[in-house]
C-alpha atoms as a PDB file:
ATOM      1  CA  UNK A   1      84.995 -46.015 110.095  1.00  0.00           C
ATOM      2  CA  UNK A   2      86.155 -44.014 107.751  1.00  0.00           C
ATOM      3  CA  UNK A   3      88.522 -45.827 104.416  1.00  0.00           C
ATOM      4  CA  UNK A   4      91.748 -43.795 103.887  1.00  0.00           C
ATOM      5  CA  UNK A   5      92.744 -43.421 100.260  1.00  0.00           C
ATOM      6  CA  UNK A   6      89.167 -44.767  98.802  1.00  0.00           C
ATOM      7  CA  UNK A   7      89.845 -42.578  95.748  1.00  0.00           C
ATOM      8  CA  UNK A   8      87.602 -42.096  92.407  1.00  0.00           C
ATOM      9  CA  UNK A   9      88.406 -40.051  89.205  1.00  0.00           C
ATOM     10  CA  UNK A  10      86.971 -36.682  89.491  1.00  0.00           C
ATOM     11  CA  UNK A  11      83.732 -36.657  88.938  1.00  0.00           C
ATOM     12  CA  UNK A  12      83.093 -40.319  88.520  1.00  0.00           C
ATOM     13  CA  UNK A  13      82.533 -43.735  90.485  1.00  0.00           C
ATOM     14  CA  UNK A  14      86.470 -45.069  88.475  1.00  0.00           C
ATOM     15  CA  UNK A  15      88.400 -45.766  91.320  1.00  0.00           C
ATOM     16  CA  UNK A  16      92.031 -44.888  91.400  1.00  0.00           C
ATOM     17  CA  UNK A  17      95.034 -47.165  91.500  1.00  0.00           C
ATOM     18  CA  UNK A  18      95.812 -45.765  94.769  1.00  0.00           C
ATOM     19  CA  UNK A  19      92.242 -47.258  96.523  1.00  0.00           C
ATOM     20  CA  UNK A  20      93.334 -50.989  96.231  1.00  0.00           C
ATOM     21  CA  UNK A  21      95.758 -51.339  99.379  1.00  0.00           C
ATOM     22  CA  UNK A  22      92.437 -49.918 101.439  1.00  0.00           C
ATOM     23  CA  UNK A  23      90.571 -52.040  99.430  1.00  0.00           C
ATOM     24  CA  UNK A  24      92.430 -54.908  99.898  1.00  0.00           C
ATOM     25  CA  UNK A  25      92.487 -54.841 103.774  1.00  0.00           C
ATOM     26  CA  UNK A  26      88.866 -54.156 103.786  1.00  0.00           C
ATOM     27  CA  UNK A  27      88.497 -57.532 101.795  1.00  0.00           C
ATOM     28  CA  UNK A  28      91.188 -59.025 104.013  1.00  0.00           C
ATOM     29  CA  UNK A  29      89.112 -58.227 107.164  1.00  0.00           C
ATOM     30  CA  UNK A  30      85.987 -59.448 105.912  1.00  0.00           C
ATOM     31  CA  UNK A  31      87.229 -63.087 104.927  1.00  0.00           C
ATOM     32  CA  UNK A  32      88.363 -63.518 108.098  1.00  0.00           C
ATOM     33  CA  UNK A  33      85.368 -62.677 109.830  1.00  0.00           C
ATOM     34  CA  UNK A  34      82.805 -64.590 107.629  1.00  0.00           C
ATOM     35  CA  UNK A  35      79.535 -63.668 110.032  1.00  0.00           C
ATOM     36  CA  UNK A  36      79.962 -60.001 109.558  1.00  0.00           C
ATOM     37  CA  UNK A  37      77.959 -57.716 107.789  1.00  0.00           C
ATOM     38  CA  UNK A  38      79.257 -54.011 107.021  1.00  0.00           C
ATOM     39  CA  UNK A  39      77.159 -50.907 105.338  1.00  0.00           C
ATOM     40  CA  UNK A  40      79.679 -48.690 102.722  1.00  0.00           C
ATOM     41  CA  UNK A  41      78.266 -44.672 103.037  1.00  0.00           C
ATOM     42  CA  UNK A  42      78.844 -42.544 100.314  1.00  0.00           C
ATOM     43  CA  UNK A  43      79.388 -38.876 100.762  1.00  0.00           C
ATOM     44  CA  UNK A  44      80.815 -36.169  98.652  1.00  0.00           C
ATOM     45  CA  UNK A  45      81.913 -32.343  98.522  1.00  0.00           C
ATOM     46  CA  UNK A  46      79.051 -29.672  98.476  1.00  0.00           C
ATOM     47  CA  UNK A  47      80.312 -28.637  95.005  1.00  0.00           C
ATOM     48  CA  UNK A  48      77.701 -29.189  91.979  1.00  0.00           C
ATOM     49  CA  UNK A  49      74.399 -30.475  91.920  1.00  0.00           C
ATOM     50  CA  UNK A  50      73.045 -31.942  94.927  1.00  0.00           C
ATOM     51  CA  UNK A  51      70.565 -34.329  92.949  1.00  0.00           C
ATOM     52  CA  UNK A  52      74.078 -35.220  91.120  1.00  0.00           C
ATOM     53  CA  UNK A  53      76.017 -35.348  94.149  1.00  0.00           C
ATOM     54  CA  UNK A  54      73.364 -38.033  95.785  1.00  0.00           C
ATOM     55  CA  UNK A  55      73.796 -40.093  92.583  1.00  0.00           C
ATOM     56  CA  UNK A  56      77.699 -40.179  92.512  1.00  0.00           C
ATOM     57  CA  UNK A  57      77.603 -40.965  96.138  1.00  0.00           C
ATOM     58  CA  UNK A  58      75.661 -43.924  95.298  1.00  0.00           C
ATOM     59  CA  UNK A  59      77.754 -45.225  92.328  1.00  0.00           C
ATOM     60  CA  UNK A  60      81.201 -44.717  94.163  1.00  0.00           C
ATOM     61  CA  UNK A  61      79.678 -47.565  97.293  1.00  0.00           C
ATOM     62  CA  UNK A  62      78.505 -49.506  94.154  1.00  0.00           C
ATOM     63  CA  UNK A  63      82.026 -49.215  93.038  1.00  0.00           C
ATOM     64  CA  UNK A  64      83.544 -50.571  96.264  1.00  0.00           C
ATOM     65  CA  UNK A  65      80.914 -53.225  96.855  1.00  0.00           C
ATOM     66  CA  UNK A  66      81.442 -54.188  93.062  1.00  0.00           C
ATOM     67  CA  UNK A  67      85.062 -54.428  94.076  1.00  0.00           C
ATOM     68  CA  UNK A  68      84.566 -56.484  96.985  1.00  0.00           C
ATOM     69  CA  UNK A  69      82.388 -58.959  95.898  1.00  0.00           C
ATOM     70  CA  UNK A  70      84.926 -59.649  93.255  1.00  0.00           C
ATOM     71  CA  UNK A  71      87.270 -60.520  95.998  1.00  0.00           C
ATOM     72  CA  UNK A  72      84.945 -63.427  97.130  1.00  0.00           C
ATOM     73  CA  UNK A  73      82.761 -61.127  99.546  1.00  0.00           C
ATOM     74  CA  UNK A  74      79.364 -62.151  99.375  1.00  0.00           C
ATOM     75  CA  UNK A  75      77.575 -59.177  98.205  1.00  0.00           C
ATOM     76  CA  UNK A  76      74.539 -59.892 100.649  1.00  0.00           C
ATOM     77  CA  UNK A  77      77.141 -59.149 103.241  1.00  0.00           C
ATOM     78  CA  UNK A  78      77.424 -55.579 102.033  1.00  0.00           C
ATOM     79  CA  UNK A  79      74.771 -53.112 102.031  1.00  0.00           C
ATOM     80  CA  UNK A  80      74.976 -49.563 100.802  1.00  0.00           C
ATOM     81  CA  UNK A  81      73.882 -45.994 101.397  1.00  0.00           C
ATOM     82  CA  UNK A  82      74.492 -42.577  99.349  1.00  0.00           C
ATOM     83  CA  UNK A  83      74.351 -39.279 101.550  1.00  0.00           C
ATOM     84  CA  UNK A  84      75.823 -37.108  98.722  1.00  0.00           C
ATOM     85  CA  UNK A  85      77.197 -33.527 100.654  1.00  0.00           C
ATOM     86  CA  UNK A  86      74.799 -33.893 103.278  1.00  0.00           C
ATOM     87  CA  UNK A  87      76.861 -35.141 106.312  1.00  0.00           C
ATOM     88  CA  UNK A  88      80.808 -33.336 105.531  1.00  0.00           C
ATOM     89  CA  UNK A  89      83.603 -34.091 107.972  1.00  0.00           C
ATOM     90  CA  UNK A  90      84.958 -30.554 107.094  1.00  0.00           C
ATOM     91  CA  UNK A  91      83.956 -26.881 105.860  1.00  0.00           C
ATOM     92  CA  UNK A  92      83.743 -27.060 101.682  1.00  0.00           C
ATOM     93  CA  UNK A  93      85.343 -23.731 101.710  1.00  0.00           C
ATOM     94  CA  UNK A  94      89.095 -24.952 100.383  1.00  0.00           C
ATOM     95  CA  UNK A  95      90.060 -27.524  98.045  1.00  0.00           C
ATOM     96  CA  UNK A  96      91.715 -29.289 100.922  1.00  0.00           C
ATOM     97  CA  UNK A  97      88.806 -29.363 103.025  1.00  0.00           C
ATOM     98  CA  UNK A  98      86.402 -30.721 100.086  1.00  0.00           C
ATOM     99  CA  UNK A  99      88.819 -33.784  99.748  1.00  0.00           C
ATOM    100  CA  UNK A 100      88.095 -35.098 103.282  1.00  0.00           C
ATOM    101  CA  UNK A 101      84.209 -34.928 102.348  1.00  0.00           C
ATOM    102  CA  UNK A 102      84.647 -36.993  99.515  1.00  0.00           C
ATOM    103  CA  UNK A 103      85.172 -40.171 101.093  1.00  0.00           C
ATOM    104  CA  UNK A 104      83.612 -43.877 102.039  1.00  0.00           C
ATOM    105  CA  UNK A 105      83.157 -44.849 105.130  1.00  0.00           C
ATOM    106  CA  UNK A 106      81.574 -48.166 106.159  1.00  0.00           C
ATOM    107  CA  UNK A 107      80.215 -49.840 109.572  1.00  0.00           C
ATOM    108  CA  UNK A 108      79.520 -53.407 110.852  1.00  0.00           C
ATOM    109  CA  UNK A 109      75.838 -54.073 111.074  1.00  0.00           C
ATOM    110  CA  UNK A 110      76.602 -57.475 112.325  1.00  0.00           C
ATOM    111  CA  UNK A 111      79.678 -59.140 113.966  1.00  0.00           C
END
């Protein structure tokens, strides 16, 4: 599943005001399912360094699993993976299109 509006300064793992309502619901969901167990993926645009790219990818899940275990989510609960610009959702040819590869998405390992 993908997270709408999971949002970072450019360039960096700061997430924007405008990630906490996702965020929030995300926590929501997992206090009231205490047994399951989610991985956050990582992914960004093809633009830049793709050593970099697998790096940022990587600090923006830490980011949201930071976030979440300061909500009370047990951070055992939450594992993470970076796939940088390897796996886009969309062409990086427009600025538009590079947007909806930078994004986290997370699934339930266990229910």
């Amino acid at each position: 599943m993908q997270l709408n509006n999971i949002l970072f300064e450019r360039g960096t793992s700061t997430l924007t005001q405008d990630s906490y309502a996702e965020l929030e619901r995300l926590g929501k969901f997992l206090l009231e399912n205490p047994k399951v167990e989610i991985e956050l993926q990582g992914h960004t645009s093809n633009e830049g360094d793709a050593t970099k790219n697998m790096e940022l990818s990587a600090q923006r899940v830490k980011s949201v699993k930071n976030y979440l275990a300061s909500k009370q989510i047990n951070e055992n609960r939450i594992k993470t993976k970076a796939f940088g610009s390897q796996n886009p959702i969309a062409p990086n040819d427009t600025e538009e299109s590079k947007k909806k590869n930078r994004r986290v998405e997370f699934i339930i390992l266990k229910k």
